[in-house]
PDB file of N, CA and C in Angstrom:
ATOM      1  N   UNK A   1       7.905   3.728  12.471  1.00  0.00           N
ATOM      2  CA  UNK A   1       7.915   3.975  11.049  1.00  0.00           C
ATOM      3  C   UNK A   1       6.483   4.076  10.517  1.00  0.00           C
ATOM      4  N   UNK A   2       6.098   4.693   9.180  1.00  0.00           N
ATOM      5  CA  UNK A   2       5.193   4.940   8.769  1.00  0.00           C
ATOM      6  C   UNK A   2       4.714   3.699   8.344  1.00  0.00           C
ATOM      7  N   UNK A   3       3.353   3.260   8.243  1.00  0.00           N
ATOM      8  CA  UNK A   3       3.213   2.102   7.704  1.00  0.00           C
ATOM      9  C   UNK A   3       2.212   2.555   6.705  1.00  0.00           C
ATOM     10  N   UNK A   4       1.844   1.712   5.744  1.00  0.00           N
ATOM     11  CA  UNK A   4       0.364   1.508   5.109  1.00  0.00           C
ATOM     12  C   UNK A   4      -0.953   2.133   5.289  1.00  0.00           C
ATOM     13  N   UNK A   5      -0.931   1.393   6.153  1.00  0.00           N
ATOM     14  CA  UNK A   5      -2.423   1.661   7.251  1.00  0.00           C
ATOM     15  C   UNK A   5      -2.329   3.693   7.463  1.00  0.00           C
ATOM     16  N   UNK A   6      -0.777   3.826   7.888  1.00  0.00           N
ATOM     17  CA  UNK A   6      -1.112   5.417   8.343  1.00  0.00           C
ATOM     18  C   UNK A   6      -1.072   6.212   7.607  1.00  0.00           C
ATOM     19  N   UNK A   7      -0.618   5.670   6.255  1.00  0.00           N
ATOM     20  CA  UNK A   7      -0.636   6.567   4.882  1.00  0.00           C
ATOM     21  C   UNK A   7      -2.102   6.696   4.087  1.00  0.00           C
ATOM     22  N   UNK A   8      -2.726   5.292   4.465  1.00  0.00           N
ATOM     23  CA  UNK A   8      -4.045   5.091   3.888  1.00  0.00           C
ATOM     24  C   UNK A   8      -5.514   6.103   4.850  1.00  0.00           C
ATOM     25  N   UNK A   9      -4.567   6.318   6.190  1.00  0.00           N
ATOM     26  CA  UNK A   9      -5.930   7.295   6.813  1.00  0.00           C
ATOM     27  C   UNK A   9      -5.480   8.796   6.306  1.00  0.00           C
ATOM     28  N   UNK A  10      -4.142   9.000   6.018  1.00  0.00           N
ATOM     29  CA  UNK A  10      -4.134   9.950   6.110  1.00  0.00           C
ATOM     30  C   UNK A  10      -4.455  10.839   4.919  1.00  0.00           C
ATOM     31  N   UNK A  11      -4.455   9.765   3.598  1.00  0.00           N
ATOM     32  CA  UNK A  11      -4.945  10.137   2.546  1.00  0.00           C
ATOM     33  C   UNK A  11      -6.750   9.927   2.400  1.00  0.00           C
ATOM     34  N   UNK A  12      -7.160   9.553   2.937  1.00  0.00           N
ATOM     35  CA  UNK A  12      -8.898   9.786   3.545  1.00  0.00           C
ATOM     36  C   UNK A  12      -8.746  11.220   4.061  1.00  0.00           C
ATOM     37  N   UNK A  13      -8.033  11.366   4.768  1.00  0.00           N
ATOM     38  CA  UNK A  13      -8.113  13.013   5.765  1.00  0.00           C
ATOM     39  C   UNK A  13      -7.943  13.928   4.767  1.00  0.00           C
ATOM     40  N   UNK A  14      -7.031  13.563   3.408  1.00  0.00           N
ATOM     41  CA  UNK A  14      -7.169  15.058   2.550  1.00  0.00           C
ATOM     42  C   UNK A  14      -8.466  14.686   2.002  1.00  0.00           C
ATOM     43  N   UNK A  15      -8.848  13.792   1.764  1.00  0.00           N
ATOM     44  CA  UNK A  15      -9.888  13.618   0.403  1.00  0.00           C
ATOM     45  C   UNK A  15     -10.939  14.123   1.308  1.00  0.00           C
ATOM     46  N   UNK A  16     -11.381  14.341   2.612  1.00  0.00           N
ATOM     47  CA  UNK A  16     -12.055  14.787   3.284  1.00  0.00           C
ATOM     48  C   UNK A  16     -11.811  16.782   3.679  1.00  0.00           C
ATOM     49  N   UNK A  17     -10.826  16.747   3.614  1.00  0.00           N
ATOM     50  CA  UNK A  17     -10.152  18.286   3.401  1.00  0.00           C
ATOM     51  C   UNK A  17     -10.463  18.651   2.080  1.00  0.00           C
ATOM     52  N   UNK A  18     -10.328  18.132   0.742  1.00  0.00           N
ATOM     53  CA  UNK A  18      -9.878  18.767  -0.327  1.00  0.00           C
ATOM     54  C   UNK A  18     -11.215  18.006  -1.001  1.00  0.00           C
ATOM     55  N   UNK A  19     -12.462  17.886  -1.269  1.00  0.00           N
ATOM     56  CA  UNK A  19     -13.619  17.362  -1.981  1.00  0.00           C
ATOM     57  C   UNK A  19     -13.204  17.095  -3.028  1.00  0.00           C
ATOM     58  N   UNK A  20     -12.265  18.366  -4.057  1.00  0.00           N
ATOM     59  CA  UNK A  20     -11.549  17.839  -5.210  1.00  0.00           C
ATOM     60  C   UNK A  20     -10.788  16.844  -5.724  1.00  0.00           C
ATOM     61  N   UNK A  21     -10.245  16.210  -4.431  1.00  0.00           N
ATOM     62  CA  UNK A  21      -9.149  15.437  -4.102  1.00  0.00           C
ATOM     63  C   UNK A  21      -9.337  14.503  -4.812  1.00  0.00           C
ATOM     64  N   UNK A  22      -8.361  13.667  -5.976  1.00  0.00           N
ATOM     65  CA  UNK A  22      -8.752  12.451  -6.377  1.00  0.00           C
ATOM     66  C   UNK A  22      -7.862  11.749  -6.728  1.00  0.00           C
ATOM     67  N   UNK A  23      -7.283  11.350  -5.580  1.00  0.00           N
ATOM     68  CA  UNK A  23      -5.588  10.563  -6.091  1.00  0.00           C
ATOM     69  C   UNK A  23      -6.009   8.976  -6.272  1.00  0.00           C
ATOM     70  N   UNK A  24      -5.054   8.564  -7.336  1.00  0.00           N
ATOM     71  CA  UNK A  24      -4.980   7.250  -8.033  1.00  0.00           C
ATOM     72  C   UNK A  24      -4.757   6.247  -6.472  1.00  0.00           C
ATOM     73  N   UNK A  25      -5.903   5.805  -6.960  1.00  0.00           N
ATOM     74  CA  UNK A  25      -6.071   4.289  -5.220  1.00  0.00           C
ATOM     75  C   UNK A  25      -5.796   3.458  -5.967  1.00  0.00           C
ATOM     76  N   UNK A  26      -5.701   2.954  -7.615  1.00  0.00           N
ATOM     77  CA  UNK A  26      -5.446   1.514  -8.112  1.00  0.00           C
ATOM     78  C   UNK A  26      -4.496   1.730  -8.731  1.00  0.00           C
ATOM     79  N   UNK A  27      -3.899   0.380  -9.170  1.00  0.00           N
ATOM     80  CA  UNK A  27      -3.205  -0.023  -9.996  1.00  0.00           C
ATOM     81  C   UNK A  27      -1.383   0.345  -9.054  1.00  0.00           C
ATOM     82  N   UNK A  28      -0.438   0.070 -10.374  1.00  0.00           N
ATOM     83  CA  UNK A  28       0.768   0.402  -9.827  1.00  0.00           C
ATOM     84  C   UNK A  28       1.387   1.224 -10.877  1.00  0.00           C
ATOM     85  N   UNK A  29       2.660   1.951  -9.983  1.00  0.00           N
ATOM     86  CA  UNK A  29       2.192   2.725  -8.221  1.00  0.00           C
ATOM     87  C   UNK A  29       1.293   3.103  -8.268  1.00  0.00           C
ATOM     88  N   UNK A  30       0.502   3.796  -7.281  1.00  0.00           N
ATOM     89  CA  UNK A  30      -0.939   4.488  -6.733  1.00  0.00           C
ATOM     90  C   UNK A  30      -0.241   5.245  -5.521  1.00  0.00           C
ATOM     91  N   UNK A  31      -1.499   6.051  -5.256  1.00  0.00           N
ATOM     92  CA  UNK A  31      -0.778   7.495  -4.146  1.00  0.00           C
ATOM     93  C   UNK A  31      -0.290   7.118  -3.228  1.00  0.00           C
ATOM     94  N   UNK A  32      -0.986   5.469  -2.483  1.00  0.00           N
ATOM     95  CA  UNK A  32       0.076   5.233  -1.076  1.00  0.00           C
ATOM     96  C   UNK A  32       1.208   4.171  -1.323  1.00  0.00           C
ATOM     97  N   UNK A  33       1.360   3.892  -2.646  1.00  0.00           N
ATOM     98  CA  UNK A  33       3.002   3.344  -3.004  1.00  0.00           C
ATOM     99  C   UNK A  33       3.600   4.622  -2.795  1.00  0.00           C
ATOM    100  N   UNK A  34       3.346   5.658  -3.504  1.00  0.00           N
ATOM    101  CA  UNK A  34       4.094   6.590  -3.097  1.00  0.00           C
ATOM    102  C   UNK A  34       4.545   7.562  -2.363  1.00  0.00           C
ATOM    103  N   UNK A  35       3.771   7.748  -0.993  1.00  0.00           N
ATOM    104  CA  UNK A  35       3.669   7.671   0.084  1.00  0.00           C
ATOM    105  C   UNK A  35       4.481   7.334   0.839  1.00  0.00           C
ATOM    106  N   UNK A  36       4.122   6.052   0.608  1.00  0.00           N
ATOM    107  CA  UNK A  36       5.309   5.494   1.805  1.00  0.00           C
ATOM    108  C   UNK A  36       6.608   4.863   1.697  1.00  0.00           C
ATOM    109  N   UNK A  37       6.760   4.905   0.194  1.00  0.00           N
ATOM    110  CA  UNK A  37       7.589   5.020  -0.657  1.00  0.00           C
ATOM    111  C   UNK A  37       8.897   6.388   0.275  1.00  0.00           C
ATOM    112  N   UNK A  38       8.459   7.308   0.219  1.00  0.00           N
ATOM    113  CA  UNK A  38       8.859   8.671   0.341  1.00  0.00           C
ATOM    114  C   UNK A  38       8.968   8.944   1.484  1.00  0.00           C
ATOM    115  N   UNK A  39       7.903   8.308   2.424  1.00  0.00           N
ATOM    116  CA  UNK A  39       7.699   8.484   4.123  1.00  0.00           C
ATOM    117  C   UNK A  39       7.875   7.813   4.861  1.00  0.00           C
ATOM    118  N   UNK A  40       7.868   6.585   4.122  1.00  0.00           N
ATOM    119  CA  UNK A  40       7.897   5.560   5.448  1.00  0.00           C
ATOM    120  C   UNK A  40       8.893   5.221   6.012  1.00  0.00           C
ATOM    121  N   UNK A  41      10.163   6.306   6.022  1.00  0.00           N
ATOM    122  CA  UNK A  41      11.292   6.451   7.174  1.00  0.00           C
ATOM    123  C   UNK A  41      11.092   6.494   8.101  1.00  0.00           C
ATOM    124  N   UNK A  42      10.262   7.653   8.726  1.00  0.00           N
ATOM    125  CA  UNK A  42       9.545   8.257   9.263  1.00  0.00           C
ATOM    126  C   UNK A  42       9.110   8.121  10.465  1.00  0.00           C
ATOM    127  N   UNK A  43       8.655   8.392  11.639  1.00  0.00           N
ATOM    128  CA  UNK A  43       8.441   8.270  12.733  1.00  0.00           C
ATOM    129  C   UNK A  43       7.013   8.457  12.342  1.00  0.00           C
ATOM    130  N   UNK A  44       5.539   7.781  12.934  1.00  0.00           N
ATOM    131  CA  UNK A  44       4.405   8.113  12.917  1.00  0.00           C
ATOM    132  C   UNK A  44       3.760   9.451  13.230  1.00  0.00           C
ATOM    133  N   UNK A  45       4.623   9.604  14.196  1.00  0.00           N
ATOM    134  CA  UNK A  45       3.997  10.785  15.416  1.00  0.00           C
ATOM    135  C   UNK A  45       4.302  12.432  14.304  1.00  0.00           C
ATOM    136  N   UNK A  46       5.022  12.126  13.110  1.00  0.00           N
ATOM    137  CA  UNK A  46       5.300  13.318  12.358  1.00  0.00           C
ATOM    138  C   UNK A  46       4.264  13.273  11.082  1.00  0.00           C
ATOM    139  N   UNK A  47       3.826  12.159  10.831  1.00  0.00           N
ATOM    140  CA  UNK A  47       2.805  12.305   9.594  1.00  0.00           C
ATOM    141  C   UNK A  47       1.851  13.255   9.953  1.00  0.00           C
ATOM    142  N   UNK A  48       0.674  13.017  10.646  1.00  0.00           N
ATOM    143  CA  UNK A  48      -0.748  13.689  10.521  1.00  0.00           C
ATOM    144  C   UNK A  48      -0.468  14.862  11.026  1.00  0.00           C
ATOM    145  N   UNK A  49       0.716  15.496  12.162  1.00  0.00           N
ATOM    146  CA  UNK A  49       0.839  17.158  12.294  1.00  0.00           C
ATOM    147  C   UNK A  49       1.120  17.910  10.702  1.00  0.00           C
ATOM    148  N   UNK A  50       2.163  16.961   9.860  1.00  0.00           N
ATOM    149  CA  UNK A  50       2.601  17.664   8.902  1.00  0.00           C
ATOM    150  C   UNK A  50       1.521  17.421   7.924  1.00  0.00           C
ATOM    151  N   UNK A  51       0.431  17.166   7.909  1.00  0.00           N
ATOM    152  CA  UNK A  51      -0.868  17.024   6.744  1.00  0.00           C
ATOM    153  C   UNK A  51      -1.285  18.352   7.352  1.00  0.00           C
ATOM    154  N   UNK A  52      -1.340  18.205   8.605  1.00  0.00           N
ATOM    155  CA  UNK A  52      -1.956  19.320   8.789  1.00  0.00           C
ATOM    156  C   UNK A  52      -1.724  20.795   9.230  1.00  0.00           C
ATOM    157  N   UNK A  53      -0.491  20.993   9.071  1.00  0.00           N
ATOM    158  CA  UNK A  53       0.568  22.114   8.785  1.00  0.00           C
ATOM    159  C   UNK A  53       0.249  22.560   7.018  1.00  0.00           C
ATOM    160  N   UNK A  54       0.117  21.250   6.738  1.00  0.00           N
ATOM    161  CA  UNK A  54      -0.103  21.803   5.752  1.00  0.00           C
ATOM    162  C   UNK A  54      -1.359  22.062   4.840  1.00  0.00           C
ATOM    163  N   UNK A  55      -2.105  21.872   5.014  1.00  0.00           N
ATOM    164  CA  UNK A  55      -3.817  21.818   4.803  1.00  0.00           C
ATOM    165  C   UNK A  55      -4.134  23.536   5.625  1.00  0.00           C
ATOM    166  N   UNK A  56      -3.557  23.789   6.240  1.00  0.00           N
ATOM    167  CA  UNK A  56      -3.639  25.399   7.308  1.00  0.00           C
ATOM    168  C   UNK A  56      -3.131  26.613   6.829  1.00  0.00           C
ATOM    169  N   UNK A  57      -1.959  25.776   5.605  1.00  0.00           N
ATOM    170  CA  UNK A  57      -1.331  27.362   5.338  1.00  0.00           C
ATOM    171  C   UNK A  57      -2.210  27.985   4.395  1.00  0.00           C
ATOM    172  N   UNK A  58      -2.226  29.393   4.714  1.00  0.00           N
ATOM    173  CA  UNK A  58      -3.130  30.107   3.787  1.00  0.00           C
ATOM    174  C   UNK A  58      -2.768  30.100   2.362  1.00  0.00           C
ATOM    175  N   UNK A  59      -3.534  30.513   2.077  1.00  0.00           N
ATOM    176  CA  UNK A  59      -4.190  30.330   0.551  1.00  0.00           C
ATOM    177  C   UNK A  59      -3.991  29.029  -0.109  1.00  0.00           C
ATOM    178  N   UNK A  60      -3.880  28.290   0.994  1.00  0.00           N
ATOM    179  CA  UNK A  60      -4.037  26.841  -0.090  1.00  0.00           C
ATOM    180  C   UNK A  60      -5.227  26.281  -0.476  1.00  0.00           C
ATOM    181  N   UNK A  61      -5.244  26.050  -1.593  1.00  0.00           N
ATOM    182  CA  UNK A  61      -6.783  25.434  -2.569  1.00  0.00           C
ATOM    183  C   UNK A  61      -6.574  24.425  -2.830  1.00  0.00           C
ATOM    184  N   UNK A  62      -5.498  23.517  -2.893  1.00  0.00           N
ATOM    185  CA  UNK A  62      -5.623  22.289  -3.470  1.00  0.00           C
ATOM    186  C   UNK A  62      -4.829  20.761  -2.019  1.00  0.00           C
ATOM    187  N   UNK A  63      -4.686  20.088  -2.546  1.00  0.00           N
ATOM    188  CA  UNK A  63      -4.156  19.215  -1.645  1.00  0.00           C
ATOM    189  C   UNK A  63      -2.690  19.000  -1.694  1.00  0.00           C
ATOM    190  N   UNK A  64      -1.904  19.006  -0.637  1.00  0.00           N
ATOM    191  CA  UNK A  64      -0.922  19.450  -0.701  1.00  0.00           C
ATOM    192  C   UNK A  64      -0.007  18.188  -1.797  1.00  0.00           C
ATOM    193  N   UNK A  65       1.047  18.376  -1.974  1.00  0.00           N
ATOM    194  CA  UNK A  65       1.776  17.084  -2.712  1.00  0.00           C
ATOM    195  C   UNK A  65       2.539  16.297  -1.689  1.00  0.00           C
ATOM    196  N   UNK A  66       3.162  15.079  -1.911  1.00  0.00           N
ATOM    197  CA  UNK A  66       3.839  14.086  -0.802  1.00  0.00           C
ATOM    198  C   UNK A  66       5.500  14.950  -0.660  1.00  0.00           C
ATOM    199  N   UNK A  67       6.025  15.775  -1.504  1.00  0.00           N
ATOM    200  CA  UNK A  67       7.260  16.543  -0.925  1.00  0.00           C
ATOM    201  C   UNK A  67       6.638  17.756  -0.279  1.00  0.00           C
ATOM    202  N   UNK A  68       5.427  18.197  -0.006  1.00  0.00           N
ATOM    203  CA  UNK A  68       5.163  19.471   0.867  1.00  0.00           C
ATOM    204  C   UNK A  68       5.318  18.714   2.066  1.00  0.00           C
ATOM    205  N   UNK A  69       4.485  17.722   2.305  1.00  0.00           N
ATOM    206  CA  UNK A  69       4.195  16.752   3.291  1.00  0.00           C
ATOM    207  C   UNK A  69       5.838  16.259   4.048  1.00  0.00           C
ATOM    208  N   UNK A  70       6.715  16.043   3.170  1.00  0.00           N
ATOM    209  CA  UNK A  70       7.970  15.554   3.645  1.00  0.00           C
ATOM    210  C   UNK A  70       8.825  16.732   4.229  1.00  0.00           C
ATOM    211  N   UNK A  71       8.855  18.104   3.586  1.00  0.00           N
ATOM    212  CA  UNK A  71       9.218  18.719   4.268  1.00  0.00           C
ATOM    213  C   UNK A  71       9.075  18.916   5.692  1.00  0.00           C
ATOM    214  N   UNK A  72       7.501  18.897   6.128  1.00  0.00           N
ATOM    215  CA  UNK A  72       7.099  19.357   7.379  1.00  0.00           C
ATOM    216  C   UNK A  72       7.646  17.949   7.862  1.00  0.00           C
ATOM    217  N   UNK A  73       7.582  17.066   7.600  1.00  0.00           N
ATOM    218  CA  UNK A  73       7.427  16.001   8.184  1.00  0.00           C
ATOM    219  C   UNK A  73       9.424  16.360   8.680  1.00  0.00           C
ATOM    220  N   UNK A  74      10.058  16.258   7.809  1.00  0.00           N
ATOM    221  CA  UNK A  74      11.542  16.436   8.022  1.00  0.00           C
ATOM    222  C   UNK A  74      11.695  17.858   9.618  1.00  0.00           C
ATOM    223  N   UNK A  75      10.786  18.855   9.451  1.00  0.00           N
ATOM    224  CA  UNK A  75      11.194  19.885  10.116  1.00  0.00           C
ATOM    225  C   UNK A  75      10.363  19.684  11.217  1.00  0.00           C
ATOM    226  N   UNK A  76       9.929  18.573  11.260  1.00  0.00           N
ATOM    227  CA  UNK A  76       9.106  18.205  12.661  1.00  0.00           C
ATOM    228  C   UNK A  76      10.044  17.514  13.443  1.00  0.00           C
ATOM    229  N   UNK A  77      10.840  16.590  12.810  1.00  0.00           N
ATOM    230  CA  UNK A  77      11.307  15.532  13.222  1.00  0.00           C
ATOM    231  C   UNK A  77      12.718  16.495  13.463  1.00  0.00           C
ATOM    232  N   UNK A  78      13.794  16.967  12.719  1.00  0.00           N
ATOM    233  CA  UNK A  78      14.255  17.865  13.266  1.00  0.00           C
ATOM    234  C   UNK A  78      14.088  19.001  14.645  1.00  0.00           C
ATOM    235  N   UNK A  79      13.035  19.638  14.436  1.00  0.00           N
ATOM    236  CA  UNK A  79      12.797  20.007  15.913  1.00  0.00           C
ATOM    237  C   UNK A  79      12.647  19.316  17.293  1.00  0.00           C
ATOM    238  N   UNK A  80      12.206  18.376  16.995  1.00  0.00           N
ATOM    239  CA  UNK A  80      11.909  16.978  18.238  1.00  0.00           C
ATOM    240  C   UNK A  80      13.850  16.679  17.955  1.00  0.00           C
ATOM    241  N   UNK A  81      14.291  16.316  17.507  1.00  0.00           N
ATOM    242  CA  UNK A  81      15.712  16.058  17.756  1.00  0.00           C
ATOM    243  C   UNK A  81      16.172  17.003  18.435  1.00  0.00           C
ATOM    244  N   UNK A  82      16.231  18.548  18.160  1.00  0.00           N
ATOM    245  CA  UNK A  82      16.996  19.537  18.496  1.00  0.00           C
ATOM    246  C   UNK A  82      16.682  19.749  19.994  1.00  0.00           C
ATOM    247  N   UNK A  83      15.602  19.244  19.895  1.00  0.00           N
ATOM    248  CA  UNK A  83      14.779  19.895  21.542  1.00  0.00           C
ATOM    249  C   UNK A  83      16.115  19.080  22.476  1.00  0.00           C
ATOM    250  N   UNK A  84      15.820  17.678  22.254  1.00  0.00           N
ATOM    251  CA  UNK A  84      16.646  16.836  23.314  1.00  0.00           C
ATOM    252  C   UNK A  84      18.492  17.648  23.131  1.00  0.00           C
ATOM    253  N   UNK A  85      18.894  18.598  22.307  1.00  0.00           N
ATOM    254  CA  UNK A  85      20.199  18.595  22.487  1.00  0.00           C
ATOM    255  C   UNK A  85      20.216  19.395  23.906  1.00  0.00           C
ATOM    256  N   UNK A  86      21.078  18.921  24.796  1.00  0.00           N
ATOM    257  CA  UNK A  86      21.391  20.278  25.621  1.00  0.00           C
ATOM    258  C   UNK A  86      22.369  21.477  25.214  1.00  0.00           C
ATOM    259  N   UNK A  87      21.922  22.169  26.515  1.00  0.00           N
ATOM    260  CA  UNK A  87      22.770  23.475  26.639  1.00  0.00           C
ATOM    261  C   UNK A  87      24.132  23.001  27.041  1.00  0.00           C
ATOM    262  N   UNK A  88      25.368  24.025  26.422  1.00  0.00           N
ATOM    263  CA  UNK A  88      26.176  23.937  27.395  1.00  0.00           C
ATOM    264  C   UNK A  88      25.942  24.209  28.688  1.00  0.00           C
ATOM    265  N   UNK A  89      26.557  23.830  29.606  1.00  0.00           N
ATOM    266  CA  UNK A  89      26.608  23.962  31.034  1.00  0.00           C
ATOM    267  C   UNK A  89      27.577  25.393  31.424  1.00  0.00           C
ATOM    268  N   UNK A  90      27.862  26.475  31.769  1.00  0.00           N
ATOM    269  CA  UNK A  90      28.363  27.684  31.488  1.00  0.00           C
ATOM    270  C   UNK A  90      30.022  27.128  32.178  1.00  0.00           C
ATOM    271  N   UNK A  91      30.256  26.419  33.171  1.00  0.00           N
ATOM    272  CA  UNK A  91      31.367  26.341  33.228  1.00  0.00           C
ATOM    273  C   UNK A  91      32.525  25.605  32.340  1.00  0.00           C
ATOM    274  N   UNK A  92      31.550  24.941  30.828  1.00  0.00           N
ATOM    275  CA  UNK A  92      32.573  24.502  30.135  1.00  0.00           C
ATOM    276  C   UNK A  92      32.075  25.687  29.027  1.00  0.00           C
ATOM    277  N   UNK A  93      32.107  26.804  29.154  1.00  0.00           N
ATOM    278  CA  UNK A  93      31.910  27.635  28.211  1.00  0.00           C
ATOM    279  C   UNK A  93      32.894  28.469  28.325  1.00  0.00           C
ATOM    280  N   UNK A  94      33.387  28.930  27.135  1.00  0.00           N
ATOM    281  CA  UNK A  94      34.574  29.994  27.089  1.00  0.00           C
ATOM    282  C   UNK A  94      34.208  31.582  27.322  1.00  0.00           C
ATOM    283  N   UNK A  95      35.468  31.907  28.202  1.00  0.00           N
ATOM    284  CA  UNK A  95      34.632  33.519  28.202  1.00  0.00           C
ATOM    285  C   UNK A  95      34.243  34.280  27.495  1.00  0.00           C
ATOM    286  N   UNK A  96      35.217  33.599  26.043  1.00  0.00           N
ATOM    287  CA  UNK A  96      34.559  34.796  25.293  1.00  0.00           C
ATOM    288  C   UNK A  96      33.100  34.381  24.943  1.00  0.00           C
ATOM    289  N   UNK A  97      32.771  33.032  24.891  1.00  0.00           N
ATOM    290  CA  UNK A  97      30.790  33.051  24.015  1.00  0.00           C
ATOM    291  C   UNK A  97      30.548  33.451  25.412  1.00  0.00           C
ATOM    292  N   UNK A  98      30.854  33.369  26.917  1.00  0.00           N
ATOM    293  CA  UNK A  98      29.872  34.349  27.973  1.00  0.00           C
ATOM    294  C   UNK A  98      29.629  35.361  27.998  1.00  0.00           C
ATOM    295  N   UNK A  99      31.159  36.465  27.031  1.00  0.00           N
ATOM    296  CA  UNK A  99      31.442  37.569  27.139  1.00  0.00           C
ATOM    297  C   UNK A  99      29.514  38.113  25.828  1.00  0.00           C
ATOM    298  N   UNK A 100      29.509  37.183  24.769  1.00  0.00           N
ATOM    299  CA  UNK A 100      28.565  37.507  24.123  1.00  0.00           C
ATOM    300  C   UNK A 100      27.063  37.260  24.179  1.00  0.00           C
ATOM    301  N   UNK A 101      26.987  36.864  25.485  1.00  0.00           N
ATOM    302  CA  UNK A 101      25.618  36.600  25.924  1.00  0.00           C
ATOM    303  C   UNK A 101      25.348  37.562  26.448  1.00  0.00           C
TER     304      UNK A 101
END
C-alpha cells in the first residue's frame, strides 16, 4: 500500500518536474492528506510509473492533478492483473471461437 513517505517523495518529484509547482504542505488537509487519501489503496510499485506517465504526455505544462495520477495508477494495476489471467487452453475451447481465430 501507498504510504506517506511515498506520497511525500513523490510530490518532491513534481515540484522538481513542474518549478511552478506549489501545493499546500501545511495545515489540514494539505496535498499528501490528499494523496493518500485517494491512493493509498494502492500497490507502491504503481505510484511513481503513473507520475510519470504522466509528467510525459505531451503538451503538458502544469502538474498533473491526484485523479490524472489515479487513473494511470488504476490502468497500471489493471494491466499487471490482466497479464496473470491465462489463456484458454484450446481443448476447452469451442469450435466455434477456434472456428474465429
Amino acid at each position: 500500500m501507498i504510504t506517506r513517505d511515498d506520497v511525500k517523495e513523490e510530490i518532491k518529484y513534481l515540484m522538481v518536474a513542474y518549478p511552478n509547482y506549489a501545493p499546500t504542505l501545511t495545515g489540514s488537509p494539505n496535498v499528501i492528506d490528499v494523496f493518500l487519501d485517494i491512493l493509498g489503496e494502492y500497490e507502491k510499485e504503481f505510484l511513481h510509473p503513473a507520475v510519470l506517465k504522466c509528467i510525459k504526455e505531451s503538451n503538458r505544462i502544469f502538474a498533473p492533478s491526484v485523479g490524472e495520477i489515479l487513473e494511470w495508477v488504476r490502468l497500471l494495476a489493471s494491466e499487471k492483473k490482466n497479464k496473470y489471467i491465462p489463456e484458454p487452453e484450446q481443448k476447452y475451447v469451442s469450435a466455434d471461437v477456434l472456428r474465429k481465430l
